[in-house]
C-alpha atoms as a PDB file:
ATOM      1  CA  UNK A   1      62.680 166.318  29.160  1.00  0.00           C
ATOM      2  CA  UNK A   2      60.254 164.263  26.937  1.00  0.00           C
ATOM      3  CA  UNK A   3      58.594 167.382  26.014  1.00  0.00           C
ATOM      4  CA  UNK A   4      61.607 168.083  24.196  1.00  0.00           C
ATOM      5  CA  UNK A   5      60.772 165.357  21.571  1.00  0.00           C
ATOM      6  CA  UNK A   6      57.395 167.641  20.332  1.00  0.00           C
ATOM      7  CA  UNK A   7      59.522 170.756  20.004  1.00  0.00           C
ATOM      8  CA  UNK A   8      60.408 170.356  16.782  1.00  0.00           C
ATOM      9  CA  UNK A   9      64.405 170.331  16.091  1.00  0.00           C
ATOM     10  CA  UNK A  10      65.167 169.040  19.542  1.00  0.00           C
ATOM     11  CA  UNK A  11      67.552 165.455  19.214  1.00  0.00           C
ATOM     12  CA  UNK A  12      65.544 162.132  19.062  1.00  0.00           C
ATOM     13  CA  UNK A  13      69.064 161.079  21.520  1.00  0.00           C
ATOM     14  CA  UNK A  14      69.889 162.475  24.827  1.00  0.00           C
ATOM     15  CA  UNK A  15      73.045 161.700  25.970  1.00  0.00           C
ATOM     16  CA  UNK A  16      72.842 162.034  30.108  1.00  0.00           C
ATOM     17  CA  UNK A  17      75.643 164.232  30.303  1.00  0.00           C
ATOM     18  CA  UNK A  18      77.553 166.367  27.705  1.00  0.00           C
ATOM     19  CA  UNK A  19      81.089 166.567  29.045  1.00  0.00           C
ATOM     20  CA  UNK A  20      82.805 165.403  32.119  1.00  0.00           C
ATOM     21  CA  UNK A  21      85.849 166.929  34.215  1.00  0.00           C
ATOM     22  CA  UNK A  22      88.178 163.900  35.568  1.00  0.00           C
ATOM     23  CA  UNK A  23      90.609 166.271  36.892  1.00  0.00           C
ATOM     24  CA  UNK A  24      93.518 164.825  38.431  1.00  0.00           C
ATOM     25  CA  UNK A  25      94.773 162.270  36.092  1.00  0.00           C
ATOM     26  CA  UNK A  26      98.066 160.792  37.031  1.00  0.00           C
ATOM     27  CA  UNK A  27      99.591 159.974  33.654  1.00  0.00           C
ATOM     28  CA  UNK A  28      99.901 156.343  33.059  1.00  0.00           C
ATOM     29  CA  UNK A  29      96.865 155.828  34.340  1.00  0.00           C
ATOM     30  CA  UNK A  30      93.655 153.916  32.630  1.00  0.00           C
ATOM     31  CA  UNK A  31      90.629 155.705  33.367  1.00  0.00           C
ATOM     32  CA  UNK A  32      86.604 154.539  32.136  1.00  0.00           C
ATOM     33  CA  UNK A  33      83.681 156.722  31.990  1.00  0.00           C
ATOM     34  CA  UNK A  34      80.264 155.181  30.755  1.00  0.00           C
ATOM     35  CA  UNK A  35      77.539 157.573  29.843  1.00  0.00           C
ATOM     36  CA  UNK A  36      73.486 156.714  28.493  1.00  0.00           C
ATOM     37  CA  UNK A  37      71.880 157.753  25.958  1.00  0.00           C
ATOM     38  CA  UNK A  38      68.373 157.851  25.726  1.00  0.00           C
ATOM     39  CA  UNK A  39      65.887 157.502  22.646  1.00  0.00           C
ATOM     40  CA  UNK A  40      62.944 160.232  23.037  1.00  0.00           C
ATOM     41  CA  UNK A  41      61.818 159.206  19.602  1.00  0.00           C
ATOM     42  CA  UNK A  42      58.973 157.324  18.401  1.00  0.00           C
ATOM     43  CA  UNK A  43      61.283 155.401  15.987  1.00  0.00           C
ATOM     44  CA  UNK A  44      64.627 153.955  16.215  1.00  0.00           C
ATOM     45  CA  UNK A  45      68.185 155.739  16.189  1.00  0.00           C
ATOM     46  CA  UNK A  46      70.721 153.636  14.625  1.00  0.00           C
ATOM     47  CA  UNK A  47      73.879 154.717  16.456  1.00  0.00           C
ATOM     48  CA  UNK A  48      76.167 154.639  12.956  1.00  0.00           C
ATOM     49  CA  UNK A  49      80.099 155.235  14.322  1.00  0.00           C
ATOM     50  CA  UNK A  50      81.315 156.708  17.439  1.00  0.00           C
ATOM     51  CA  UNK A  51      84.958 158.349  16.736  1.00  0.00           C
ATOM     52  CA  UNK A  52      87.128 159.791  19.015  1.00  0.00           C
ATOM     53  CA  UNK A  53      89.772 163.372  18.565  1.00  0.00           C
ATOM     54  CA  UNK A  54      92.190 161.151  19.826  1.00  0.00           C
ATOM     55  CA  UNK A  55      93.847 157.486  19.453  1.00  0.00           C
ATOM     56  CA  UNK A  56      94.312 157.617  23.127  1.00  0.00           C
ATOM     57  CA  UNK A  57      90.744 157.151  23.513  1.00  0.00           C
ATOM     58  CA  UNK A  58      88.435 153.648  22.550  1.00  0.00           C
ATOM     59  CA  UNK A  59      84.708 153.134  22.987  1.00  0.00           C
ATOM     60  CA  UNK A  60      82.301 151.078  22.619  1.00  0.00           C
ATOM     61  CA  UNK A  61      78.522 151.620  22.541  1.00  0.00           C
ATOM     62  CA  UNK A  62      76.088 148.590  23.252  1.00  0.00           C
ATOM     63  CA  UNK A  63      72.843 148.240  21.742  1.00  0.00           C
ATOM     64  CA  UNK A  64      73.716 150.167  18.475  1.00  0.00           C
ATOM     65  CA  UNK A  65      70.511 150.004  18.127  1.00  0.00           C
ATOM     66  CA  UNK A  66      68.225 151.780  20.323  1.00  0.00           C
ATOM     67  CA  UNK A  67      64.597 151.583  20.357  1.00  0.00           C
ATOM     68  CA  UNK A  68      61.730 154.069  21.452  1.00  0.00           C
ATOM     69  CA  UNK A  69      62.004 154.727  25.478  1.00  0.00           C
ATOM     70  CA  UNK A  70      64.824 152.729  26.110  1.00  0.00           C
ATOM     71  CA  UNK A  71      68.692 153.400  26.223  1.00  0.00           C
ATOM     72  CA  UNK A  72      72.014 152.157  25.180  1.00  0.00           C
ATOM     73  CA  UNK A  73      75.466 152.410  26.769  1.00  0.00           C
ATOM     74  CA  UNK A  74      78.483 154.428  25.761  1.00  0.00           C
ATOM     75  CA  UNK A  75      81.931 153.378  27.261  1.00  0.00           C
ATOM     76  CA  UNK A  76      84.835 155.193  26.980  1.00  0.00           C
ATOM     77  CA  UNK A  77      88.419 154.305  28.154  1.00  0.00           C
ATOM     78  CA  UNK A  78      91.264 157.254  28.098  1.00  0.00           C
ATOM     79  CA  UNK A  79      94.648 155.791  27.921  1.00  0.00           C
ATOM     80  CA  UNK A  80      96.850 159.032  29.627  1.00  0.00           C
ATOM     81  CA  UNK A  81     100.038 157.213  29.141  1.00  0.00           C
ATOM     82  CA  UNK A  82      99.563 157.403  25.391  1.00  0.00           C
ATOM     83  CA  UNK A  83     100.707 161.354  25.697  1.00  0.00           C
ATOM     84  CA  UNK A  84     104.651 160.117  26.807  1.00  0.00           C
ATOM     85  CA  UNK A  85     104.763 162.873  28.664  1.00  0.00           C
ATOM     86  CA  UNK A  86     105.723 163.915  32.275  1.00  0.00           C
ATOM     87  CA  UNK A  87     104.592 167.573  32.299  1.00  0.00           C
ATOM     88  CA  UNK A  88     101.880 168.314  34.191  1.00  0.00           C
ATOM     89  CA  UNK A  89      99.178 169.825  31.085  1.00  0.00           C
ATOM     90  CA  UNK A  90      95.351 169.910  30.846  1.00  0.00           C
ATOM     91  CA  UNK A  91      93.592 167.249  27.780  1.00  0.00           C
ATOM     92  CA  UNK A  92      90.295 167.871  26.499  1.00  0.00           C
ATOM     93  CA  UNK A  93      88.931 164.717  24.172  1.00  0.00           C
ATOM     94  CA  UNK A  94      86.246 164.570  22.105  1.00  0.00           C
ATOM     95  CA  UNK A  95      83.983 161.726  21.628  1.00  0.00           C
ATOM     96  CA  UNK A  96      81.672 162.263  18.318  1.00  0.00           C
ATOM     97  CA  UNK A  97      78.424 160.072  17.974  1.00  0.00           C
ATOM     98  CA  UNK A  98      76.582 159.816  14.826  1.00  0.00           C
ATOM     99  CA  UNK A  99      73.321 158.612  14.303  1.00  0.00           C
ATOM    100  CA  UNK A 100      70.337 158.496  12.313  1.00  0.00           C
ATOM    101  CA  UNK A 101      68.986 161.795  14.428  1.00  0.00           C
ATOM    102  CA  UNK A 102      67.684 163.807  12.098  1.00  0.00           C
ATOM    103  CA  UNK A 103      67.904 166.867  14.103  1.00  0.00           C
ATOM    104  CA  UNK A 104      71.153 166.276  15.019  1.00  0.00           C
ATOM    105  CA  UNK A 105      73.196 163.455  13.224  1.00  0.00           C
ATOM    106  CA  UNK A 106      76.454 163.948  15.319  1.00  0.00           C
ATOM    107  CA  UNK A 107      76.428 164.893  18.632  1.00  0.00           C
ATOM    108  CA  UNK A 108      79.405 165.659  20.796  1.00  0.00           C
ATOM    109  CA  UNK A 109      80.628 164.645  23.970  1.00  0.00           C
ATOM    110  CA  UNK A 110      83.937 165.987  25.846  1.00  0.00           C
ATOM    111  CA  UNK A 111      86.145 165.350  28.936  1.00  0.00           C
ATOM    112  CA  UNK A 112      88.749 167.655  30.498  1.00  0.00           C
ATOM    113  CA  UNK A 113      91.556 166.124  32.533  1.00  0.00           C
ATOM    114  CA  UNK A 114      94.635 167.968  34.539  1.00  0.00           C
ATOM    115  CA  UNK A 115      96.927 165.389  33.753  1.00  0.00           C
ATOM    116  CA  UNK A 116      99.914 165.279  35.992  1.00  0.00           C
ATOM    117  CA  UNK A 117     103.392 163.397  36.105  1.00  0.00           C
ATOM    118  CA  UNK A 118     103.708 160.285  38.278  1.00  0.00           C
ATOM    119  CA  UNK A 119     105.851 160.555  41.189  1.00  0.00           C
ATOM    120  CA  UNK A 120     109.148 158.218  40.177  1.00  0.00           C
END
């Protein structure tokens, strides 16, 4: 994986996993997924926003700031009783991180979820 630094176009940031599959979510509930990413680069990324598709989903990243060889945390918490719904349906989210990565300045991550309704 550090070889991928030298091959010019590759990210300076490597998140450690691209999308994630929660699969069943029982709406109503709160669930957090924390994810690393890594700087390959001999210079810092500045991690610059971190936007979500959705308002049911908040993160937080900590150091926004990442320096050469070391790593920073992404958290993400999906709120499935934002939807108001009690059909059973599948959600994909998008969490969008933008940086100073010149090769690429936004990178994407994504969880699926078969959300289901809570027994009453």
């Amino acid at each position: 994986m550090l070889l991928a630094s030298c091959a010019g176009g590759a990210p300076d940031l490597l998140l450690d996993q691209r999308e994630i599959d929660m699969s069943p979510v029982i709406n109503g509930e709160i669930r957090t997924i924390e994810i690393s990413l890594y700087d390959l680069e001999e210079r810092d990324v500045v991690i610059e926003a971190v936007p979500t598709s959705r308002g049911c989903t908040q993160t937080t990243i900590s150091p926004t700031t990442i320096t050469p060889g070391e790593s920073a945390l992404l958290v993400m918490q999906y709120d499935s009783g934002a939807h108001e719904s009690d059909e059973n349906e599948p959600v994909v989210r998008q969490i969008f991180i933008a940086s100073n990565d010149g090769d690429e300045p936004k990178m994407e991550f994504r969880f699926t979820a078969d959300l289901i309704a809570r027994d009453l």
